[in-house]
Protein backbone atom coordinates (compact mmCIF):
# COMPACT_ATOMS: atom_id res chain seq x y z
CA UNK A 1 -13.04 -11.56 23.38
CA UNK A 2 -16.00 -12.40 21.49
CA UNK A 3 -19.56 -12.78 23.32
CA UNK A 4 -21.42 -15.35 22.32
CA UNK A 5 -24.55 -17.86 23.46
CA UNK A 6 -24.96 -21.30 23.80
CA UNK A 7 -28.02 -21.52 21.14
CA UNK A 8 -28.79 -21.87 17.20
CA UNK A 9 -29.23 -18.30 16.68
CA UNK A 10 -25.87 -17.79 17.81
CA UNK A 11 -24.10 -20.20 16.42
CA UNK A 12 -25.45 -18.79 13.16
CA UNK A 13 -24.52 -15.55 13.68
CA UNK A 14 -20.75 -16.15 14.57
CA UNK A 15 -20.72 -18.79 11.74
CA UNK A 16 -22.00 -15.89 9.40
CA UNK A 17 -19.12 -14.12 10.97
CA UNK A 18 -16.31 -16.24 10.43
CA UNK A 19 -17.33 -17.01 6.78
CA UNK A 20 -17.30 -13.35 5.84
CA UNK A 21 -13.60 -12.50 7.45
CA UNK A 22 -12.33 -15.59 6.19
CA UNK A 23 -13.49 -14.27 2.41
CA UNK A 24 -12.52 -10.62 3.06
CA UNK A 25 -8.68 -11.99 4.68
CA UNK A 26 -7.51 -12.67 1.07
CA UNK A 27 -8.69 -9.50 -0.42
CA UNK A 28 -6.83 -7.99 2.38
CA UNK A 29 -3.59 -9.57 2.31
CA UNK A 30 -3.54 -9.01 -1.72
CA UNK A 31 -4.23 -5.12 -0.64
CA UNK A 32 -0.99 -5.37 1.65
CA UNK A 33 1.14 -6.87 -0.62
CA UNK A 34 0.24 -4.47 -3.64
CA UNK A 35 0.86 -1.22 -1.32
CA UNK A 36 4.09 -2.86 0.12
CA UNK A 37 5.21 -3.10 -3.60
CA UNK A 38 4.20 0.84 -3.84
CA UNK A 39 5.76 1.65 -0.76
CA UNK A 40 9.07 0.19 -1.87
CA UNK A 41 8.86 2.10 -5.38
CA UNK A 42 7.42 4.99 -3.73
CA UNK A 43 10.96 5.03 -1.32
CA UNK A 44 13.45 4.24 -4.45
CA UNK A 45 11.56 7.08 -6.29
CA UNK A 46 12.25 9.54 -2.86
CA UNK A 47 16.00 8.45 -3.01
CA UNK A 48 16.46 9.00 -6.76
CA UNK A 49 14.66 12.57 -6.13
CA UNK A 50 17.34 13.28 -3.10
CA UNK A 51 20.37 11.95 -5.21
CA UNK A 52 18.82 14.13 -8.09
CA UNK A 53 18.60 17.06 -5.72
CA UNK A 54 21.52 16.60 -4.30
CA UNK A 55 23.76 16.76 -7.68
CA UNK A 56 21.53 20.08 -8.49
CA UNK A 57 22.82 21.73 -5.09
CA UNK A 58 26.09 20.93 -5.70
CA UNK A 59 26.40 22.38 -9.09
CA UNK A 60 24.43 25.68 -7.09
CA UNK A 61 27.28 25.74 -4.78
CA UNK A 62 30.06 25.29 -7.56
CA UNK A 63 28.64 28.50 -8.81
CA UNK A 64 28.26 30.35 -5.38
CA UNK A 65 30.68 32.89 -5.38
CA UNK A 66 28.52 34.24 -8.33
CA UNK A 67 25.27 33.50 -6.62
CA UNK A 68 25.52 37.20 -4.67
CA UNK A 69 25.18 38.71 -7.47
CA UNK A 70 22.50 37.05 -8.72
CA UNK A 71 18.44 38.53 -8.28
CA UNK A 72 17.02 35.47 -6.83
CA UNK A 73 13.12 37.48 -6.98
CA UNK A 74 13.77 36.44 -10.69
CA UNK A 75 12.52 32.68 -10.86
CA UNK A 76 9.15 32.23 -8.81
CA UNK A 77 7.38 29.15 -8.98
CA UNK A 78 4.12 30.44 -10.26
CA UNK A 79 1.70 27.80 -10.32
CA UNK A 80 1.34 23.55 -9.27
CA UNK A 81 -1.18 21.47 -11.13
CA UNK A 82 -1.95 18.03 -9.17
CA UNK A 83 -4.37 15.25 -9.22
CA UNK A 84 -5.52 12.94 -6.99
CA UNK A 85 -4.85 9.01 -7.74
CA UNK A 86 -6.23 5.48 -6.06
CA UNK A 87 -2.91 3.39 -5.37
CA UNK A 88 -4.15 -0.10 -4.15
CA UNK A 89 -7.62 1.81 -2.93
CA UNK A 90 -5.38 4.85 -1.52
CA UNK A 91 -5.85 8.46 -2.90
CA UNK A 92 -2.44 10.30 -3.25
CA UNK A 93 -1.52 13.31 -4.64
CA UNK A 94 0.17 13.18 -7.86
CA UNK A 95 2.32 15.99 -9.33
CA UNK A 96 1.26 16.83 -13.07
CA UNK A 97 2.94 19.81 -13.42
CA UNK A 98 5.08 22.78 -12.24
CA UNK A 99 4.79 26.04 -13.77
CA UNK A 100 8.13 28.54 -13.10
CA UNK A 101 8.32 32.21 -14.30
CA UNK A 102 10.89 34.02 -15.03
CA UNK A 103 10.81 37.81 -14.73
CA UNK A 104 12.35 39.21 -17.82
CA UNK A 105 16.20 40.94 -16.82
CA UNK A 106 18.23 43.17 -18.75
CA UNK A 107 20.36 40.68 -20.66
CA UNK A 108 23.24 43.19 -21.73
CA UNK A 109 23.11 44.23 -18.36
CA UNK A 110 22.92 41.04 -16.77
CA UNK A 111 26.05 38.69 -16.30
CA UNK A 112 26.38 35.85 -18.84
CA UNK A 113 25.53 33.28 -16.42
CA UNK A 114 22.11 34.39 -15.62
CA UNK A 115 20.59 32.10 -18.04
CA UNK A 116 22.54 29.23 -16.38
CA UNK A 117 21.32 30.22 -13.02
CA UNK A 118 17.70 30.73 -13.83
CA UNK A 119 17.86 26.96 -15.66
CA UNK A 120 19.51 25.65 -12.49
CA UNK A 121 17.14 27.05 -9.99
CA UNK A 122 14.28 25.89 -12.31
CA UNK A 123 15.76 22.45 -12.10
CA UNK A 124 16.20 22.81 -7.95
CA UNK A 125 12.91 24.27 -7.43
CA UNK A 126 11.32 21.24 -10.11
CA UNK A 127 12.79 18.95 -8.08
CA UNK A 128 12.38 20.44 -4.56
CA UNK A 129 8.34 19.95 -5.90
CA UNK A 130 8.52 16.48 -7.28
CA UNK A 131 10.18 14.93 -3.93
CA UNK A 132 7.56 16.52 -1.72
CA UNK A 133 4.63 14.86 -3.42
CA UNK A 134 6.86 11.51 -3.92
CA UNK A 135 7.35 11.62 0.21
CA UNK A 136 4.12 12.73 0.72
CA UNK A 137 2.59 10.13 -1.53
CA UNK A 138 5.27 7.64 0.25
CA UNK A 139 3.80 8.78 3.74
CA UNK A 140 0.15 8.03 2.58
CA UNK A 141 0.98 4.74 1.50
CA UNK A 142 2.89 3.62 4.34
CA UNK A 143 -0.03 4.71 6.41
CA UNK A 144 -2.39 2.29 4.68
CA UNK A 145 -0.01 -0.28 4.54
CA UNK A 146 0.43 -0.83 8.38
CA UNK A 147 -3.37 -0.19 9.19
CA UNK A 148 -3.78 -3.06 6.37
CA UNK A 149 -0.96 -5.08 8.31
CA UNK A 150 -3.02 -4.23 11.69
CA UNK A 151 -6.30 -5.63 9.93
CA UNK A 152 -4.54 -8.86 8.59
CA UNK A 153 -2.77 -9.45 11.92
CA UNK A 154 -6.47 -9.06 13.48
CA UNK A 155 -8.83 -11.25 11.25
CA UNK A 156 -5.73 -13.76 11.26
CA UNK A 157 -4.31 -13.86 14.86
CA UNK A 158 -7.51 -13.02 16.77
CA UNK A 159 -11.11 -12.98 15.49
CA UNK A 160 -11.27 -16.03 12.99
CA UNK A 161 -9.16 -18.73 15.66
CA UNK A 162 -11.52 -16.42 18.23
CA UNK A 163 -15.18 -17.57 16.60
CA UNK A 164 -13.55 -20.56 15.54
CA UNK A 165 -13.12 -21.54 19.02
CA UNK A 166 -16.71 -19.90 19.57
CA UNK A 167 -18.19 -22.19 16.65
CA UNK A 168 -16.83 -25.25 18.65
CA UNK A 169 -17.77 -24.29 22.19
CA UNK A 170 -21.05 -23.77 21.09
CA UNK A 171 -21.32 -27.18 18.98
CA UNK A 172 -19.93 -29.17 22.06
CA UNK A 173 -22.48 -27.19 24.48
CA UNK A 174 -25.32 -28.05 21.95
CA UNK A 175 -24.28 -32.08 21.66
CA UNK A 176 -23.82 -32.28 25.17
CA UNK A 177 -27.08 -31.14 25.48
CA UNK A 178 -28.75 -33.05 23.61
CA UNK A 179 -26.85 -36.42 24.58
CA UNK A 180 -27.86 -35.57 27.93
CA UNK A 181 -31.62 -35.17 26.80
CA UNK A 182 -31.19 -38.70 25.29
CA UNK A 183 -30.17 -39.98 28.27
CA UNK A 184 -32.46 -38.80 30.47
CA UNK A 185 -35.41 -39.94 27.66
CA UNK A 186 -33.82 -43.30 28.11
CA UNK A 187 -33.56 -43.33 31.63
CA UNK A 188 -37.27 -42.20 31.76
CA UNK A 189 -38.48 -44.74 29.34
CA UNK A 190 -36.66 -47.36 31.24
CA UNK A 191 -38.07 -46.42 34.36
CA UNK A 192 -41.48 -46.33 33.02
CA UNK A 193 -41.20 -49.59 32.15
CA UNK A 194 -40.22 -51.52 35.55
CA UNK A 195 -43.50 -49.18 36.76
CA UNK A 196 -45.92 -50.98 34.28
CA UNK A 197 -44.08 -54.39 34.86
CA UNK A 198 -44.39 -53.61 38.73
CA UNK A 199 -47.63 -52.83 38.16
CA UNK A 200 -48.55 -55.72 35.70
């Protein structure tokens, strides 16, 4: 509900009002359409990453039976370089890269398949990475989105029709004022003058 009085000053004030969140409302919808476009990227790039991990596991499990004989200590993810990025005036993280070690193993010793092993668990772990910053990135976004939604909804549903409707209360307080301080001039004037005839 927006307070308000039935004078100049506050007419101008809610007037000021109005102007300003009818001049911000396009920015705003123009923010939520540009992060609902990033949201809906942002999801197809989660899926792709899932579908991406997904085919990575199961090759992992085609080669399980070999996978107990395998030194897992020997691929560590050793270091992840980010950044942060404004989306459509949001900071999210953003994955720029993913350094893996791998310990050096005896490779006479070792089965043949090591080398396989250690490029597929690079590849899992790589990807593992990548869709936590995609869904975290996705989460962020979605977040602004609906509070941008909630803001639209609000200047749009309740506080511009709201000082609207202010503006015009106001108006048809202040010109029923003042036709009722014509009036009364006129009624004065006219009773002024039957005195000075009466008294003529």
């Amino acid at each position: 509900m927006i307070q308000f009085q039935y004078n100049k000053t506050s007419l101008q004030q809610i007037e000021k009002q109005l102007k300003m969140r009818q001049r911000t409302l396009p920015i705003i919808k123009s923010k939520e359409t540009a992060l609902r476009l990033e949201v809906k990227k942002c999801k197809e790039e989660v899926e792709r990453l899932e579908e991406e991990l997904q085919k990575q596991i199961a090759g992992y499990e085609a080669m399980y039976a070999l996978w107990g004989e395998f030194d897992a200590s020997l691929v560590k993810v050793t270091d992840v370089q980010m950044d942060i990025k404004k989306i459509a005036g949001v900071r999210v993280p953003i994955l720029l890269n993913i350094s893996l070690e791998a310990k050096p193993f005896g490779i006479f010793s070792a089965p043949k398949w090591y080398f396989d092993g250690i490029n597929l668990l690079h590849g899992l772990a790589k990807t593992a990475v990548e869709k936590e910053f995609a869904v975290a990135k996705c989460d962020l976004l979605e977040h602004a989105r609906r509070k941008t939604t909630q803001k639209v909804n609000l200047f749009e549903k309740v506080q511009i029709p709201g000082f609207q409707e202010a503006v015009r209360k106001i108006k048809r307080f202040m010109e029923d004022e003042e036709n009722l301080s014509k009036s009364s001039q006129k009624i004065l004037k006219a009773l002024q003058e039957k005195r000075k005839e009466a008294d003529a």
